[in-house]
C-alpha atoms as a PDB file:
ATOM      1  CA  UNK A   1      50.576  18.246  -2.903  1.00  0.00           C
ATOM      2  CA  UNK A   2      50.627  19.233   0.625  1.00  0.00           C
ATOM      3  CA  UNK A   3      52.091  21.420   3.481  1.00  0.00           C
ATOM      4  CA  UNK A   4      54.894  19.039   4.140  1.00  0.00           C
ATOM      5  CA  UNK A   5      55.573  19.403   0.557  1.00  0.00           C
ATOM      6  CA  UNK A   6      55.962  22.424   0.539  1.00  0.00           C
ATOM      7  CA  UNK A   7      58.152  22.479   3.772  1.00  0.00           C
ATOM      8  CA  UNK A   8      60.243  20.198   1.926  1.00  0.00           C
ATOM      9  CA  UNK A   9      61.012  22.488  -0.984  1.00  0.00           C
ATOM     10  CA  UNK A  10      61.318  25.482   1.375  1.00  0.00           C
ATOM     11  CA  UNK A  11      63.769  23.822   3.630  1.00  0.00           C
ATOM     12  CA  UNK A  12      66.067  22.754   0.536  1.00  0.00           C
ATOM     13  CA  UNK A  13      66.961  26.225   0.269  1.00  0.00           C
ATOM     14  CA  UNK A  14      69.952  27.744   1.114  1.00  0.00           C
ATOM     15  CA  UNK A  15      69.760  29.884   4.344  1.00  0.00           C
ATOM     16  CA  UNK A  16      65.829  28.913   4.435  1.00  0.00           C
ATOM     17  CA  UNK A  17      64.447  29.167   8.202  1.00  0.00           C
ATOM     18  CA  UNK A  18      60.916  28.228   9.500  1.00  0.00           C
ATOM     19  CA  UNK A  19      58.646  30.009  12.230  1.00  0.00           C
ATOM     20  CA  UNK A  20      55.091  30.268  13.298  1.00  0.00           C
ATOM     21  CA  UNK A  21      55.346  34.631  13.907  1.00  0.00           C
ATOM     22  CA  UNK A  22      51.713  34.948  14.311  1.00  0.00           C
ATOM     23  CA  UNK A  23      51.009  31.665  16.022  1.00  0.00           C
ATOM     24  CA  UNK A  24      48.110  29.529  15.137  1.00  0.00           C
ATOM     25  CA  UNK A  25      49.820  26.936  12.792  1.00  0.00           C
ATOM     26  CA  UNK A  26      51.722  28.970   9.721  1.00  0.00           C
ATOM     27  CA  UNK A  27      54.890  28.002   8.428  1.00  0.00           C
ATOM     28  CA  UNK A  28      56.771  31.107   7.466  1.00  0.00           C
ATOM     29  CA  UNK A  29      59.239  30.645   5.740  1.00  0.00           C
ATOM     30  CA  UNK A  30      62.156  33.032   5.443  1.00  0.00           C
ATOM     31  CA  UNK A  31      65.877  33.876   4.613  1.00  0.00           C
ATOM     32  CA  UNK A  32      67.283  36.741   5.808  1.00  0.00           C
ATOM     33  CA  UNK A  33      65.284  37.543   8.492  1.00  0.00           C
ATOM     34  CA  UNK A  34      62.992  37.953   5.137  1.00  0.00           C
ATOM     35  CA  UNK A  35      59.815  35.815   4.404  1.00  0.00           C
ATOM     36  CA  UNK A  36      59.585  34.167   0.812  1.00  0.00           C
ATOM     37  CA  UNK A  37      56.714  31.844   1.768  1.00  0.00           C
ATOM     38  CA  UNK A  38      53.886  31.093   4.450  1.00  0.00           C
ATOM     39  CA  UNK A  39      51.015  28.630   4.181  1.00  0.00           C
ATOM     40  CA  UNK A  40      48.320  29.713   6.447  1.00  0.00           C
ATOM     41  CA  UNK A  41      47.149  27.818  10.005  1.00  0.00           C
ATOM     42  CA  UNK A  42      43.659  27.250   7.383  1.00  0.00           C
ATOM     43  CA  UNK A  43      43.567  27.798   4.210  1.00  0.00           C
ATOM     44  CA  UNK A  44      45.584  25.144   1.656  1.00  0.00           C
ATOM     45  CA  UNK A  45      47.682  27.485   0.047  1.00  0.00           C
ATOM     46  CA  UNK A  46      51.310  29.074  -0.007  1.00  0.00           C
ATOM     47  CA  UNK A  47      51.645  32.556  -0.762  1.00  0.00           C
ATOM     48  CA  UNK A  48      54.829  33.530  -2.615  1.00  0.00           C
ATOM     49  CA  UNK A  49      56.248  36.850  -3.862  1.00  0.00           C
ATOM     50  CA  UNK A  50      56.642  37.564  -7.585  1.00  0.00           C
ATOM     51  CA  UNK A  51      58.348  39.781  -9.309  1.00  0.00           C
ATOM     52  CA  UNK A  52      55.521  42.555  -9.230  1.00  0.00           C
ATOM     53  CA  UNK A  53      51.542  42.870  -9.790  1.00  0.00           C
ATOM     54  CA  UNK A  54      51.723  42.817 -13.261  1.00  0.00           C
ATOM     55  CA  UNK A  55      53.115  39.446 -12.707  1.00  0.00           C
ATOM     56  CA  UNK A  56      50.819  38.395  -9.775  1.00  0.00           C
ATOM     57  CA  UNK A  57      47.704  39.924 -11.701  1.00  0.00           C
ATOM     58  CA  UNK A  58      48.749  37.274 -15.167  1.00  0.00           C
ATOM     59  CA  UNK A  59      48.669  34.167 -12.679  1.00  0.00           C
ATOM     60  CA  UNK A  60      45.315  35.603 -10.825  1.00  0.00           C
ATOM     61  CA  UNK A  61      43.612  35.724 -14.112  1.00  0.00           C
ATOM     62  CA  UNK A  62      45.308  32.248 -15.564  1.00  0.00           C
ATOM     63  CA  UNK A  63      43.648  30.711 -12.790  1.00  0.00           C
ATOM     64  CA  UNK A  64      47.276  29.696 -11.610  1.00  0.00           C
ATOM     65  CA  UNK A  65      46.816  31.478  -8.282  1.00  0.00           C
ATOM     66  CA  UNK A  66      44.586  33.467  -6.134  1.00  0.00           C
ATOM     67  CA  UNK A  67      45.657  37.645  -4.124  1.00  0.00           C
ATOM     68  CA  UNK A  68      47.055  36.708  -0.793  1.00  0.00           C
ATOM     69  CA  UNK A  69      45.333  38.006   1.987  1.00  0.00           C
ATOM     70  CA  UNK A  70      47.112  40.379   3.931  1.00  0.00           C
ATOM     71  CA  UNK A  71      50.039  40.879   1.655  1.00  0.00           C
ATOM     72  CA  UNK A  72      51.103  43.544  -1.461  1.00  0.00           C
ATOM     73  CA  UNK A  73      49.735  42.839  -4.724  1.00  0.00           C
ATOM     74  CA  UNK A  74      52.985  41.201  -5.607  1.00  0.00           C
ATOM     75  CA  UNK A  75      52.643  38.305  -3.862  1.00  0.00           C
ATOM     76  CA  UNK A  76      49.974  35.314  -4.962  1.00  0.00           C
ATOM     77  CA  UNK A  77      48.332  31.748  -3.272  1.00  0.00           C
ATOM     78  CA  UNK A  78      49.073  28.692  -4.906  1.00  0.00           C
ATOM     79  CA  UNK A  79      46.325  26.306  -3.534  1.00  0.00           C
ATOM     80  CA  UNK A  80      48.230  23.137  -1.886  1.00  0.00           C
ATOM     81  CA  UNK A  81      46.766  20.931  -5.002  1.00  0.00           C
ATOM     82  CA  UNK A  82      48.912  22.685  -7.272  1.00  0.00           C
ATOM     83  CA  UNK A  83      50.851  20.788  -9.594  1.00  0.00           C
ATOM     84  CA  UNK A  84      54.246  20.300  -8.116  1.00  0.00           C
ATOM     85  CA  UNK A  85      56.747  21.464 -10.597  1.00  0.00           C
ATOM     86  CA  UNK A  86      54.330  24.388 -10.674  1.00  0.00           C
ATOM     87  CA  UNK A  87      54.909  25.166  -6.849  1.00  0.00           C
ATOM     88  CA  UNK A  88      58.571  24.270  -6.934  1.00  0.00           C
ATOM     89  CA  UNK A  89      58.915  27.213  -9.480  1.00  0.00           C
ATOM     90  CA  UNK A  90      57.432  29.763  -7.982  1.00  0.00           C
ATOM     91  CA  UNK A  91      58.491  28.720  -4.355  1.00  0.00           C
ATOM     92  CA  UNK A  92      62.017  29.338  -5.821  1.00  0.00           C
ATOM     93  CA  UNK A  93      61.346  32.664  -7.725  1.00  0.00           C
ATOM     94  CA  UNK A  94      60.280  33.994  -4.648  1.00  0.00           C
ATOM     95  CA  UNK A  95      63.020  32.593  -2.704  1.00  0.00           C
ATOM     96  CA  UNK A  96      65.224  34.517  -5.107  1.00  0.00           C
ATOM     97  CA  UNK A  97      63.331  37.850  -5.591  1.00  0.00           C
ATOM     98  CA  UNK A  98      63.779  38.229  -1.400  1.00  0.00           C
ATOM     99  CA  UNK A  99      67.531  36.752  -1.682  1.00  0.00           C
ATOM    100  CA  UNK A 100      68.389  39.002  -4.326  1.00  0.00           C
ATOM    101  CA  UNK A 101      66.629  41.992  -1.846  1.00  0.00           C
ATOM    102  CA  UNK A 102      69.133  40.742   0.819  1.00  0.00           C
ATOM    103  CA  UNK A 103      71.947  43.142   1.771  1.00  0.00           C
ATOM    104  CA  UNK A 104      75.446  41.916   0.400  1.00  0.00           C
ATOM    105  CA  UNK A 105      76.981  40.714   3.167  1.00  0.00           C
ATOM    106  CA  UNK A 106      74.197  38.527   3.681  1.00  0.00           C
ATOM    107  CA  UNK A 107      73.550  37.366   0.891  1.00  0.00           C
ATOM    108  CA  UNK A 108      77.772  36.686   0.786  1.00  0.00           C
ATOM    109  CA  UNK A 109      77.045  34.094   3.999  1.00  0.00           C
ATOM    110  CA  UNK A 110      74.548  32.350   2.079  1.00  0.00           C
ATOM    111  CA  UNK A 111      75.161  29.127   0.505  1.00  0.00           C
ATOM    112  CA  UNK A 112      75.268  29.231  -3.308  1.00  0.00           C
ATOM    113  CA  UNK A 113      72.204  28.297  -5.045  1.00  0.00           C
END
């Protein structure tokens, strides 16, 4: 796996925009206005929201993930290497989890997905 991997799955999402908010090198990914992704400028990860820390805490301790740095509990780093079904899934969840946070009306301009 790589970044442009995961650029690719982010940017096959409806509504999905990239930016670089804190300069450096990240790819933030958002929809919404709302981020659902970012791999860092350094590290080989991509830290995604889940659906809570009970969640994020079961894929810490499976080994599936690491905490993001810098972000709540809920979200998790999936090291670049990951297998790619695997990062596909939870790139996606979170996609949804911050979709589903959207307010109706834009969520209603979204494409369906």
């Amino acid at each position: 796996m790589s970044r442009e991997t995961v650029n690719r799955i982010c940017a096959a999402l409806p509504g999905a925009e990239c930016s670089d908010p804190w300069g450096g090198g990240h790819d933030c990914w958002k929809v919404g206005g709302k981020m659902f992704a970012v791999t860092g400028a350094i590290t080989p990860s991509v830290s995604v929201k889940t659906d809570g820390a009970d969640t994020a805490e079961m894929l810490i301790e499976a080994g599936v993930a690491e905490r993001a740095a810098y972000l709540h509990r809920s979200w998790v780093a999936l090291p670049l290497d990951s297998d790619e079904a695997e990062l596909h899934h939870r790139i996606e969840a979170s996609y949804r989890i911050i979709r589903d946070g959207l307010p109706k009306k834009v969520q209603d301009g979204l494409k369906e997905f």
